[in-house]
N, C-alpha and C. Protein backbone atom coordinates (compact mmCIF):
# COMPACT_ATOMS: atom_id res chain seq x y z
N UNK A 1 -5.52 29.04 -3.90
CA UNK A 1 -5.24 27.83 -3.16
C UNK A 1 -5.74 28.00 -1.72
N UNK A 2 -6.40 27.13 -1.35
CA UNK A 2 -6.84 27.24 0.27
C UNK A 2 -5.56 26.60 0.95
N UNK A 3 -6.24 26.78 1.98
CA UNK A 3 -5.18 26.78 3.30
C UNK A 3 -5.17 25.19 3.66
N UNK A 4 -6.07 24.12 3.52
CA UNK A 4 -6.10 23.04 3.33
C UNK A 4 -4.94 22.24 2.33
N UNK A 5 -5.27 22.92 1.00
CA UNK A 5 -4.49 22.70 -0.28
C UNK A 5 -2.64 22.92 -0.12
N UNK A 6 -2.78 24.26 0.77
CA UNK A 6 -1.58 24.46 0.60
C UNK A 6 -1.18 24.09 1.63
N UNK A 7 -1.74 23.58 2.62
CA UNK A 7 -0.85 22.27 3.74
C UNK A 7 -0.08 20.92 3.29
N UNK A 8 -1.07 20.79 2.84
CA UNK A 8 -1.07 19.48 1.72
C UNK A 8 0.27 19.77 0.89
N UNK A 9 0.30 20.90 -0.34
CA UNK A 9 1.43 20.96 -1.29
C UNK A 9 2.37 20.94 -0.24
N UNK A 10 2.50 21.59 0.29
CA UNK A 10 3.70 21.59 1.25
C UNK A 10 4.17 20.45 1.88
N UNK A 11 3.69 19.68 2.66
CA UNK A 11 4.27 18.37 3.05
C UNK A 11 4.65 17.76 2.27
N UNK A 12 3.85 17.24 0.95
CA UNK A 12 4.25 16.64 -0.20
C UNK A 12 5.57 16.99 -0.55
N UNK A 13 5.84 18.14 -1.02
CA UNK A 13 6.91 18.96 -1.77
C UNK A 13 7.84 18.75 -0.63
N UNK A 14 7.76 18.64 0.52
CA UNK A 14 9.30 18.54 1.48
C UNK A 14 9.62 16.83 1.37
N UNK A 15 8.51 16.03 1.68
CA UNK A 15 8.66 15.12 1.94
C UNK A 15 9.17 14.26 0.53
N UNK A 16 8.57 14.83 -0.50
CA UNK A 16 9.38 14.70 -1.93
C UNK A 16 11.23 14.66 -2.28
N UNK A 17 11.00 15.63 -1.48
CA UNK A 17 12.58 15.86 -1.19
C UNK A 17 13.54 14.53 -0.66
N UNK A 18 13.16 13.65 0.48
CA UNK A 18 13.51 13.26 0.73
C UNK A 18 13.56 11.73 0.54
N UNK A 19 11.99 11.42 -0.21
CA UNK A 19 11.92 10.37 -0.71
C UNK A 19 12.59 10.08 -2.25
N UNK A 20 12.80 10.99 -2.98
CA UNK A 20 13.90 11.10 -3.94
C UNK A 20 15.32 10.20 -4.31
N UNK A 21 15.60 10.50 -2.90
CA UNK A 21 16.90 9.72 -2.75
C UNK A 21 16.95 8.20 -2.90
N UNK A 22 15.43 7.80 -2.59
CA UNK A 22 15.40 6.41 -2.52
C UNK A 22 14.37 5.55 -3.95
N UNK A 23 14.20 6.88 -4.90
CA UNK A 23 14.25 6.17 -5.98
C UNK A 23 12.55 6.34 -5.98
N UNK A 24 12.00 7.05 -4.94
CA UNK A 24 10.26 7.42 -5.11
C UNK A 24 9.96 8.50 -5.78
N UNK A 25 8.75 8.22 -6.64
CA UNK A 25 8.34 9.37 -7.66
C UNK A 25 7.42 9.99 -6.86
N UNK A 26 6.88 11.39 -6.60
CA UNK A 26 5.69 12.04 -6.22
C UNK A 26 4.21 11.82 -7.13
N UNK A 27 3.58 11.47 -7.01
CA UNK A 27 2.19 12.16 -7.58
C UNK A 27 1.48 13.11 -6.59
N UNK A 28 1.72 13.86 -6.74
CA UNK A 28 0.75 14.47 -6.29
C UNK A 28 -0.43 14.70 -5.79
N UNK A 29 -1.07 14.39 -6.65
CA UNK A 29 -2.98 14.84 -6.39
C UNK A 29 -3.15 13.34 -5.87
N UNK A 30 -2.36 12.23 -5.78
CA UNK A 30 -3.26 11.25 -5.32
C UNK A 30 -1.94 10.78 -3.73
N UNK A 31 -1.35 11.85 -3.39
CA UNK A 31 -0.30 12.07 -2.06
C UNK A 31 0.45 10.57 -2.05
N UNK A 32 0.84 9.79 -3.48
CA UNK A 32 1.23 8.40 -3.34
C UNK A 32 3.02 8.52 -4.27
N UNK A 33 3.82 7.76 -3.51
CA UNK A 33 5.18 8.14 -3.88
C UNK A 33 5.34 6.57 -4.40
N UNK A 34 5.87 6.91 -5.60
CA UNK A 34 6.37 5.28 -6.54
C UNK A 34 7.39 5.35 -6.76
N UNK A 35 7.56 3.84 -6.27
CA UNK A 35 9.31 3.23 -7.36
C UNK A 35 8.71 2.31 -8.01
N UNK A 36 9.16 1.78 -9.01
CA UNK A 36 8.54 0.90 -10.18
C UNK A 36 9.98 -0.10 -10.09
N UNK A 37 9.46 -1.05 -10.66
CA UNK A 37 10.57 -1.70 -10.27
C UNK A 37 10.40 -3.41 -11.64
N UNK A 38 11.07 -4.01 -11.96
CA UNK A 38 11.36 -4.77 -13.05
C UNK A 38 9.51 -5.46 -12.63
N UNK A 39 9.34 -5.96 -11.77
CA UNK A 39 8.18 -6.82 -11.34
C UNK A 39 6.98 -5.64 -11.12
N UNK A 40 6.81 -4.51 -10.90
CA UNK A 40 5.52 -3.61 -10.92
C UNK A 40 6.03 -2.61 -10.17
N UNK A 41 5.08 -2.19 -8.61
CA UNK A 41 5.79 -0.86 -7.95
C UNK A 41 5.68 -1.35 -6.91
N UNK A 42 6.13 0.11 -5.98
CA UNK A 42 6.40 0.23 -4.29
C UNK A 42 5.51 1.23 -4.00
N UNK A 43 4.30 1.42 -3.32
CA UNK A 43 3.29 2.84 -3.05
C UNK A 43 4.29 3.07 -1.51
N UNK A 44 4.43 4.02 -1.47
CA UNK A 44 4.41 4.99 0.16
C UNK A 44 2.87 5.77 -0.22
N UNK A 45 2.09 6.02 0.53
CA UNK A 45 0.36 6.40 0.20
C UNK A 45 0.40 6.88 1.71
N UNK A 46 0.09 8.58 1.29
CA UNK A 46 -0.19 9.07 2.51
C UNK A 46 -1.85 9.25 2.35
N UNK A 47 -2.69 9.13 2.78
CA UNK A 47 -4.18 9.51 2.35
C UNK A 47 -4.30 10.44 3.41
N UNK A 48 -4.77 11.83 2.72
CA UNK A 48 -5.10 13.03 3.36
C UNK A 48 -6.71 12.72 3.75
N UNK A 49 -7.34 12.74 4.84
CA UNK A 49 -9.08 12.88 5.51
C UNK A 49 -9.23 14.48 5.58
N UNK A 50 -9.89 14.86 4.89
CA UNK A 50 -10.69 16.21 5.50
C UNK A 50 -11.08 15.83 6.75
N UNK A 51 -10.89 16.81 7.47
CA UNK A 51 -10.86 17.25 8.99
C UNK A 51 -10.92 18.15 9.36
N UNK A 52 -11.99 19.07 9.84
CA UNK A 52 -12.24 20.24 10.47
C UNK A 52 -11.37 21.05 9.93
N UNK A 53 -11.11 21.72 8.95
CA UNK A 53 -10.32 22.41 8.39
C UNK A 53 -8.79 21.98 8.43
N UNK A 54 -8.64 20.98 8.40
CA UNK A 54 -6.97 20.32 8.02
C UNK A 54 -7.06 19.12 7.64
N UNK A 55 -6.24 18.20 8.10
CA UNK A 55 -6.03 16.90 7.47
C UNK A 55 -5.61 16.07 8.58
N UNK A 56 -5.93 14.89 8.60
CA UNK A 56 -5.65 13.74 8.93
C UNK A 56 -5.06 12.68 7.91
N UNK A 57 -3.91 12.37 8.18
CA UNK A 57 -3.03 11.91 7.71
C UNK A 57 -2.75 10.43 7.51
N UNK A 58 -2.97 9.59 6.72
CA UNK A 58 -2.80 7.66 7.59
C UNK A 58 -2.07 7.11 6.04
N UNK A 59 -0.43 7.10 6.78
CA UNK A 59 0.58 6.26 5.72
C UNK A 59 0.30 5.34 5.55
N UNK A 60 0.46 4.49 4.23
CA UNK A 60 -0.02 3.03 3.55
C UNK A 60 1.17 2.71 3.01
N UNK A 61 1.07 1.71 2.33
CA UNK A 61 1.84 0.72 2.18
C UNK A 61 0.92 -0.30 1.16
N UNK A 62 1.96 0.04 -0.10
CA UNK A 62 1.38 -0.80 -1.52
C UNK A 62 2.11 -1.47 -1.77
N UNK A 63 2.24 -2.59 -2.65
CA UNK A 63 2.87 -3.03 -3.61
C UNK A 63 2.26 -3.67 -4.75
N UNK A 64 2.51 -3.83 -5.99
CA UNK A 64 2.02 -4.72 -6.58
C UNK A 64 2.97 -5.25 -8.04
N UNK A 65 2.56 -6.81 -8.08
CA UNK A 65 3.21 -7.21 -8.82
C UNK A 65 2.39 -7.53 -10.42
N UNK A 66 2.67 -6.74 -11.88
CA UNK A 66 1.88 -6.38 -12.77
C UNK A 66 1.51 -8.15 -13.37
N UNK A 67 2.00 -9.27 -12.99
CA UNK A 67 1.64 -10.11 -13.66
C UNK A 67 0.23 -11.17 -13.02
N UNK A 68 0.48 -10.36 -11.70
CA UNK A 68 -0.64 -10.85 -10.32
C UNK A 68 -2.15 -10.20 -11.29
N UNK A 69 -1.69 -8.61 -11.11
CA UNK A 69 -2.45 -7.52 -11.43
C UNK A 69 -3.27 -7.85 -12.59
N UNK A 70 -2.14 -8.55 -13.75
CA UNK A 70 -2.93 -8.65 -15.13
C UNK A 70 -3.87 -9.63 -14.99
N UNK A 71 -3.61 -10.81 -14.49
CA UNK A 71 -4.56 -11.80 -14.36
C UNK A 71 -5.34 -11.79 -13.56
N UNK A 72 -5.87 -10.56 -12.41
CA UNK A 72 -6.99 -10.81 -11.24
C UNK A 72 -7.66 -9.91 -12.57
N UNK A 73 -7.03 -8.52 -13.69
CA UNK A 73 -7.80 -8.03 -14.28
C UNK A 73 -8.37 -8.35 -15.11
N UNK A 74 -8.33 -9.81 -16.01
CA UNK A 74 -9.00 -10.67 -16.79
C UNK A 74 -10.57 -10.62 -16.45
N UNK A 75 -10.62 -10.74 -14.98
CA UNK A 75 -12.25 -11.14 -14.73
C UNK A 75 -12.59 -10.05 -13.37
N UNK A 76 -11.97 -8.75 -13.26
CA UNK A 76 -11.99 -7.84 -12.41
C UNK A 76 -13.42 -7.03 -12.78
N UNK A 77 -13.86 -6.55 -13.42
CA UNK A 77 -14.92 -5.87 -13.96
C UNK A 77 -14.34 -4.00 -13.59
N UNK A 78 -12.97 -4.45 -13.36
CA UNK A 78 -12.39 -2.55 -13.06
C UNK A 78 -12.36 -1.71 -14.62
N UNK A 79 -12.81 -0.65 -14.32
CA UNK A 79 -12.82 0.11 -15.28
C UNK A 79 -11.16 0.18 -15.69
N UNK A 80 -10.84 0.31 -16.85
CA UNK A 80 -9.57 0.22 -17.56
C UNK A 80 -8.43 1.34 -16.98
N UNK A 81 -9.07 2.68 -16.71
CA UNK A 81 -8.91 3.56 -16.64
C UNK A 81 -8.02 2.99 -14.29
N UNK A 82 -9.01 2.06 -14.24
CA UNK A 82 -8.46 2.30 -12.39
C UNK A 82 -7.07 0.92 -12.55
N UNK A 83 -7.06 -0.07 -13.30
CA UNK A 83 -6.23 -1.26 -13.68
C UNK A 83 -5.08 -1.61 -13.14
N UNK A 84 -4.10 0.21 -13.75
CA UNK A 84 -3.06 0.34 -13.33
C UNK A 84 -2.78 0.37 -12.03
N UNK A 85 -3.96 1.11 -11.38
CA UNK A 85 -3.31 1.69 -10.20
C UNK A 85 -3.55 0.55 -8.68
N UNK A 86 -3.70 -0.81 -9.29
CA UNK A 86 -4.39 -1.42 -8.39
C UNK A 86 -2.90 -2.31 -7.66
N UNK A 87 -3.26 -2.46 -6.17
CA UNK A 87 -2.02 -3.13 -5.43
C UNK A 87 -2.34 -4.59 -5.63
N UNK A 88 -1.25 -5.34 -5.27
CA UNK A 88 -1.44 -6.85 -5.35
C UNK A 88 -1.63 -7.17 -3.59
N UNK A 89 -0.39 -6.17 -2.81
CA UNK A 89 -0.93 -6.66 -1.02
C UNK A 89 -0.84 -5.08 -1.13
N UNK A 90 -1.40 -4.23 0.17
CA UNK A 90 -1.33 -2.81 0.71
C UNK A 90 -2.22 -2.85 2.06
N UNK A 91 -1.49 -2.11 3.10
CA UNK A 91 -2.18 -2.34 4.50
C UNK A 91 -2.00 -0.66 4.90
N UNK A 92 -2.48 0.02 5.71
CA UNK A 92 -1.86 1.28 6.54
C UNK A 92 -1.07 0.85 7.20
N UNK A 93 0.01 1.61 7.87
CA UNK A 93 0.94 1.23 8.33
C UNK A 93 0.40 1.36 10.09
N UNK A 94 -0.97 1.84 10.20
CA UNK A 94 -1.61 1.65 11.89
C UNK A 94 -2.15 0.33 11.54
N UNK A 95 -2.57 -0.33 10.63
CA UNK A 95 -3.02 -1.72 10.16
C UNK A 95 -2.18 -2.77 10.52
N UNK A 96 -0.58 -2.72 10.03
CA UNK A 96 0.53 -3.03 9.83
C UNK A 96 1.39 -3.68 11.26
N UNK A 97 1.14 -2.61 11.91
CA UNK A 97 1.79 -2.57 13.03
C UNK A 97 1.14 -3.54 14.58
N UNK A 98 1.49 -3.87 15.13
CA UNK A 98 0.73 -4.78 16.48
C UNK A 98 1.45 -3.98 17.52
N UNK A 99 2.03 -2.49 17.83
CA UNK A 99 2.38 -2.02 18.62
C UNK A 99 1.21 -1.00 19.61
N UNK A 100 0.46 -0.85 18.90
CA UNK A 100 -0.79 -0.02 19.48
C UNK A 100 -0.36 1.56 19.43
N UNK A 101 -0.03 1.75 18.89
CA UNK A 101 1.28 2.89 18.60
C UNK A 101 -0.08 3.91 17.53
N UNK A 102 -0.40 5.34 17.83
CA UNK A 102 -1.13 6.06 16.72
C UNK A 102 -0.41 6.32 15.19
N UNK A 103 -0.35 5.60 14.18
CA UNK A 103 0.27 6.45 12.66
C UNK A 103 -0.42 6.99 12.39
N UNK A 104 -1.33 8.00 12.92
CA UNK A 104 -1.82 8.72 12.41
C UNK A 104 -1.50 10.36 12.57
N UNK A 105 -1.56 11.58 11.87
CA UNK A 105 -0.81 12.62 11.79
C UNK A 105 -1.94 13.31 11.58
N UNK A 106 -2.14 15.00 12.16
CA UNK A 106 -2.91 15.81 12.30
C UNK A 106 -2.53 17.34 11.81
N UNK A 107 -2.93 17.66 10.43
CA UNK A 107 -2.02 18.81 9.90
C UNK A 107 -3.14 20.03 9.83
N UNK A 108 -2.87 20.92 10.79
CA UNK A 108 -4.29 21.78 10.53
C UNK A 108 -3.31 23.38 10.91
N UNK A 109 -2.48 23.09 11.05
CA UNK A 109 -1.20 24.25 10.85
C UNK A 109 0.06 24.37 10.01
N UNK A 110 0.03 25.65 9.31
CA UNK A 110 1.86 25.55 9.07
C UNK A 110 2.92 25.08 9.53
N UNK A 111 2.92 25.63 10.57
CA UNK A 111 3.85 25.14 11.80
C UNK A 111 3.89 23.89 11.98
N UNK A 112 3.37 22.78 11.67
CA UNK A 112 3.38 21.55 11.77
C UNK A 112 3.79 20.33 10.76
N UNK A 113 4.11 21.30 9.71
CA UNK A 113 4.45 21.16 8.99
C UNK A 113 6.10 20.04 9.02
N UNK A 114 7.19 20.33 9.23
CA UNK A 114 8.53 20.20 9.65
C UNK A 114 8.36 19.39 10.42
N UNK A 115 7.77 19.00 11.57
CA UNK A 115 7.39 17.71 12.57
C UNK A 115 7.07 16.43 11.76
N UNK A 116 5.84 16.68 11.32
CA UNK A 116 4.96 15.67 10.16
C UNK A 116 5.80 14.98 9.11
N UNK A 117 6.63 15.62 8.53
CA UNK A 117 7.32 15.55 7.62
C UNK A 117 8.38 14.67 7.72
N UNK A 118 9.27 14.61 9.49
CA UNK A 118 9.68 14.50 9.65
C UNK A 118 9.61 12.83 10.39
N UNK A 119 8.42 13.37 11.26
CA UNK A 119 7.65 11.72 11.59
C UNK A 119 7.04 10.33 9.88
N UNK A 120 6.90 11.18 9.12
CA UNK A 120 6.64 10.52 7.98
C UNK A 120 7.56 9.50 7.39
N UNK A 121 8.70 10.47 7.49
CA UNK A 121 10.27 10.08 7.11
C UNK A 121 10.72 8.89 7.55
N UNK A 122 10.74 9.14 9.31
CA UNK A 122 11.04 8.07 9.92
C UNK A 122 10.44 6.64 9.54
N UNK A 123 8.70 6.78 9.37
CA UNK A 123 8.29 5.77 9.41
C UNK A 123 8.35 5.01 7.81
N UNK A 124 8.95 6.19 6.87
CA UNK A 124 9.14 4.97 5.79
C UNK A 124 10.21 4.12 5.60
N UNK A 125 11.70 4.97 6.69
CA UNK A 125 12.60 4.14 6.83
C UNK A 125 12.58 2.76 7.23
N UNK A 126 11.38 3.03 8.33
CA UNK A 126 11.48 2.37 9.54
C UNK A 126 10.70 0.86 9.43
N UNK A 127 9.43 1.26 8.61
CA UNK A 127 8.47 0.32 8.13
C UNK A 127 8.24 0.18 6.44
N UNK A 128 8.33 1.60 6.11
CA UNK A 128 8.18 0.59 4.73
C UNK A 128 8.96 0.08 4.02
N UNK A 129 10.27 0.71 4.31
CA UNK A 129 11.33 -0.21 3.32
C UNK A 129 11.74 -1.58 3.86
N UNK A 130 11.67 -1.49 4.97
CA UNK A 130 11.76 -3.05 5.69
C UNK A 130 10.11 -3.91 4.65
N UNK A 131 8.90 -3.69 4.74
CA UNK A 131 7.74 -4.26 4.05
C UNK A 131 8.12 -4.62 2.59
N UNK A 132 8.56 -3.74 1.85
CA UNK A 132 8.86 -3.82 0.92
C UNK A 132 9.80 -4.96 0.51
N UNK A 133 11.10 -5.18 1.62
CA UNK A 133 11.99 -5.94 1.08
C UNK A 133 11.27 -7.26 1.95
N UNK A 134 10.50 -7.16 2.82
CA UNK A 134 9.63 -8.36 2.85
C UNK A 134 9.18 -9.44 2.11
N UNK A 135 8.24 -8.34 1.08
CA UNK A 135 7.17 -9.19 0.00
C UNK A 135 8.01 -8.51 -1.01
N UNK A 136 9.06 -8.42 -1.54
CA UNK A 136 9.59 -8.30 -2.72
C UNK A 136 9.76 -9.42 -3.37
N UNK A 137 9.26 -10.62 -3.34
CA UNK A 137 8.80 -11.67 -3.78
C UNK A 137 7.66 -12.43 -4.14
N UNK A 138 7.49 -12.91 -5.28
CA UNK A 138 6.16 -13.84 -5.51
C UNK A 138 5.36 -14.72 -3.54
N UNK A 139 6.93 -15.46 -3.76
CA UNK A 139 7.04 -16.42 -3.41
C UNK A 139 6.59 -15.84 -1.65
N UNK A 140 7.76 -14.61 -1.16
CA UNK A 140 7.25 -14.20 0.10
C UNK A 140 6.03 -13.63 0.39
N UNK A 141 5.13 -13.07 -0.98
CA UNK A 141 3.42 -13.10 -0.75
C UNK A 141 3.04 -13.66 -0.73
N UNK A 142 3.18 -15.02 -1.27
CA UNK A 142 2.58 -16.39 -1.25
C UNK A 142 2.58 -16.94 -0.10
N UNK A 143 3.54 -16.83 0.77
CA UNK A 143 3.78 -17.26 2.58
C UNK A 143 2.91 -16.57 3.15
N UNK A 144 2.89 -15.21 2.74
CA UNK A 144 1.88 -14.29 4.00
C UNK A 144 0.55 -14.57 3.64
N UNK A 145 -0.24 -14.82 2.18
CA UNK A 145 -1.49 -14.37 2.13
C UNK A 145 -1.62 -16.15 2.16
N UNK A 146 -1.14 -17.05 2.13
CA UNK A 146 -1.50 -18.49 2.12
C UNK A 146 -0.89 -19.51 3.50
N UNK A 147 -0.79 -18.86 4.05
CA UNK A 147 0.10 -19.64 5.52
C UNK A 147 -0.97 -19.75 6.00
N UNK A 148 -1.86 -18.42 6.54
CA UNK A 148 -3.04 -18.45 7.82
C UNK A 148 -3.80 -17.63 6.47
N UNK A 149 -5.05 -18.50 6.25
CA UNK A 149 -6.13 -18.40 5.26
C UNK A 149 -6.85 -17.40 5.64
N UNK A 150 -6.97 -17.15 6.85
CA UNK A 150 -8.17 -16.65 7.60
C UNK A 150 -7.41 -14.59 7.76
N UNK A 151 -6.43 -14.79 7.44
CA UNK A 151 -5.78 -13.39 7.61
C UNK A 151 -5.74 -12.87 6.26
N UNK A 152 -6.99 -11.43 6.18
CA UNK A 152 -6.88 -10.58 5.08
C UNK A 152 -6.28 -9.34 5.41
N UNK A 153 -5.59 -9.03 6.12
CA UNK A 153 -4.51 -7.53 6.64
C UNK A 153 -3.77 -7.10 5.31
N UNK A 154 -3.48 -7.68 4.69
CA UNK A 154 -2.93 -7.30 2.98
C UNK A 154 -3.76 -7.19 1.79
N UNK A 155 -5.02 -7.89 1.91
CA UNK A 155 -5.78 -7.96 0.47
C UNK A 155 -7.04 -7.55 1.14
N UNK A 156 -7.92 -7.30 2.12
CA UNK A 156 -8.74 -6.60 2.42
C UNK A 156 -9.73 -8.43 2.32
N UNK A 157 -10.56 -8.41 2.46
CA UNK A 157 -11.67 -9.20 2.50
C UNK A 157 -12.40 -9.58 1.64
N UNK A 158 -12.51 -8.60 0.38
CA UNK A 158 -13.01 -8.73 -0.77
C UNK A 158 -11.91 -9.54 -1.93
N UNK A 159 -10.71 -9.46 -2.02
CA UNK A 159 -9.83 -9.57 -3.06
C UNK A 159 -8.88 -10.67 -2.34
N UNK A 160 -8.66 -11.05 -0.90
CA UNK A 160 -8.26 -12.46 -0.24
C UNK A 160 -7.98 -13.49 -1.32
N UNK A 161 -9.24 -14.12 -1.80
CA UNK A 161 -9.12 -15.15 -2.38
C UNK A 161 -8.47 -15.33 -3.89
N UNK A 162 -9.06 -14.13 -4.30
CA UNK A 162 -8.76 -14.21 -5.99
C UNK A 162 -6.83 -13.60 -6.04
N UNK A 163 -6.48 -12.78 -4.73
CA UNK A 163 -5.17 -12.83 -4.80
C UNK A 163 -4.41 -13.49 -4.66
N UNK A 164 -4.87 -14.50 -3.62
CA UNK A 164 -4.47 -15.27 -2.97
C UNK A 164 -3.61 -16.89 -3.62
N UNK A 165 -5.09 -16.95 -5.00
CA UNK A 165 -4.73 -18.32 -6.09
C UNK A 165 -4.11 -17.72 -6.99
N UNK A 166 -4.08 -16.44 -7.39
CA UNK A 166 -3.17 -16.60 -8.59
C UNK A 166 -1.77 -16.13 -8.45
N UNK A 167 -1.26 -15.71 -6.96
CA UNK A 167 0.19 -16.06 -6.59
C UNK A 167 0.40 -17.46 -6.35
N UNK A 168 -0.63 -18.13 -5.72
CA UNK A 168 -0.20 -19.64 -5.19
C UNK A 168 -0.01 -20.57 -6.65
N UNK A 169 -0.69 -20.16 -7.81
CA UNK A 169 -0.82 -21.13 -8.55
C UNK A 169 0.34 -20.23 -9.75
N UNK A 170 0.73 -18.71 -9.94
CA UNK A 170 2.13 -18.93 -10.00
C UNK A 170 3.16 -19.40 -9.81
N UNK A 171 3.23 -19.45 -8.44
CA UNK A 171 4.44 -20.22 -7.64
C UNK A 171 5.01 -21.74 -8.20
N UNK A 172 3.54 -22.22 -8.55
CA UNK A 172 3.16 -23.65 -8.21
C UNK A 172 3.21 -24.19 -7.28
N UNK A 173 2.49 -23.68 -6.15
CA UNK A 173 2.58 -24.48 -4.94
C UNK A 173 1.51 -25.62 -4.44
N UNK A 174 2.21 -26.41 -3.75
CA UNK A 174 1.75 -28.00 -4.67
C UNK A 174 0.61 -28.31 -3.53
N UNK A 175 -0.66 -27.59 -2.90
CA UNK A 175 -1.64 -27.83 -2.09
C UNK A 175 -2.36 -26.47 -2.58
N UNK A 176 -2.30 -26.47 -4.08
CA UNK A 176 -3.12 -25.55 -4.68
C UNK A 176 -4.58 -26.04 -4.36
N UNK A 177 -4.53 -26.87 -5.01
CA UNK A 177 -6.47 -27.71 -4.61
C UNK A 177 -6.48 -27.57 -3.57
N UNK A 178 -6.02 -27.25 -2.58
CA UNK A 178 -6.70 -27.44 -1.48
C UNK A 178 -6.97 -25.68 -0.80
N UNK A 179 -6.45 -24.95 -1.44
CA UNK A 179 -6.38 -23.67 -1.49
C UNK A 179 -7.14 -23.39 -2.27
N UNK A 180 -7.72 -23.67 -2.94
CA UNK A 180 -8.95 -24.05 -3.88
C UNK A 180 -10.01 -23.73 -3.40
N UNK A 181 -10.27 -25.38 -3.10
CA UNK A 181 -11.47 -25.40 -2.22
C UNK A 181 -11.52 -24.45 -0.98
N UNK A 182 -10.71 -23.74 -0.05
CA UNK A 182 -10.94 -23.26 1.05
C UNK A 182 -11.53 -21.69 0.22
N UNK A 183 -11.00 -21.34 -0.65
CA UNK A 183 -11.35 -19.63 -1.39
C UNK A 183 -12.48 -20.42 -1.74
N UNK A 184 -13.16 -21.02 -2.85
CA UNK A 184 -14.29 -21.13 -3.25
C UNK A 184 -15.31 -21.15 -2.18
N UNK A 185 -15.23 -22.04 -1.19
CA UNK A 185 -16.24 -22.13 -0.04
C UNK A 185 -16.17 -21.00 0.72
N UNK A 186 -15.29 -20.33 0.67
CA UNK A 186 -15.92 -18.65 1.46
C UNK A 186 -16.17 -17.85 0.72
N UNK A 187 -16.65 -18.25 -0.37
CA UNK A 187 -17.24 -17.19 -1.25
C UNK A 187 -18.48 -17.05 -1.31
């Protein structure tokens, strides 16, 4: 195991510890902690950057709801194999935030270990379980990704539109056509 690797197991494995309590699973190799939940899951997603011999660190923030999921995958062209693992909204939590504030974390020591871990903690208390009970609704994704058209901070730029109609036209929300026409013409 390199010294990279075993920075890595290590944060995971503490920070495992503590996300436990709240009902998050570890994976491992892909540094993403799940709760699953009657409607799909909850990601906490730490993405490790190679960095000069350590890591750079940038917490995310998933969710997705499997009935959103099934129907963008009708005409997705995703390999079967990536399907599951796809979010319905997910932002970084430096994305997330309008404080100007760094979430980003720098692990290129042992010793830094217990800090990181600890700053991690905070911020899933702090931000993601608040996000979570946000959009723990159809209906409250449907407000965020269809209020201001022009804001992709949750679905990225590419996936905006096609996420965008098939929560709105779940919902049934009744200025679908016109949500319509605004996704088709920026396409």
């Amino acid at each position: 195991m390199t010294k990279g690797e075993f920075l890595k197991s290590e944060l995971l494995k503490g920070l495992n510890v503590k996300l436990k309590d709240f009902g998050f699973k570890l994976n491992k190799s892909s540094g993403e902690f799940t709760k699953k939940n009657k409607d799909g899951w909850y990601k906490y997603q730490i993405v490790f950057l190679n960095r000069n011999g350590g890591w750079e660190l940038k917490p995310s923030l998933l969710l997705r709801f499997d009935i959103v999921e099934d129907i963008f995958h009708k005409t997705s062209g995703f390999e079967e194999r990536y399907k599951k693992g796809t979010p319905t909204i997910g932002t970084s939590i430096e994305d997330y935030q309008t404080d100007n504030n760094n979430y980003r974390f720098y692990l290129t020591d042992e010793n830094q270990i217990d800090a990181i871990e600890q700053n991690l903690f905070l911020l899933f208390k702090k931000i993601a379980l608040p996000f979570y009970e946000k959009f723990n609704s159809l209906e409250k994704v449907d407000k965020a990704l269809n209020n201001d058209l022009e804001d992709t901070s949750l679905t990225g730029d590419i996936f905006k539109g096609s996420k965008s109609l098939i929560v709105a036209k779940l919902i049934g929300r009744d200025n679908y056509k016109e949500l319509e026409d605004f996704y088709l013409a920026t396409v």
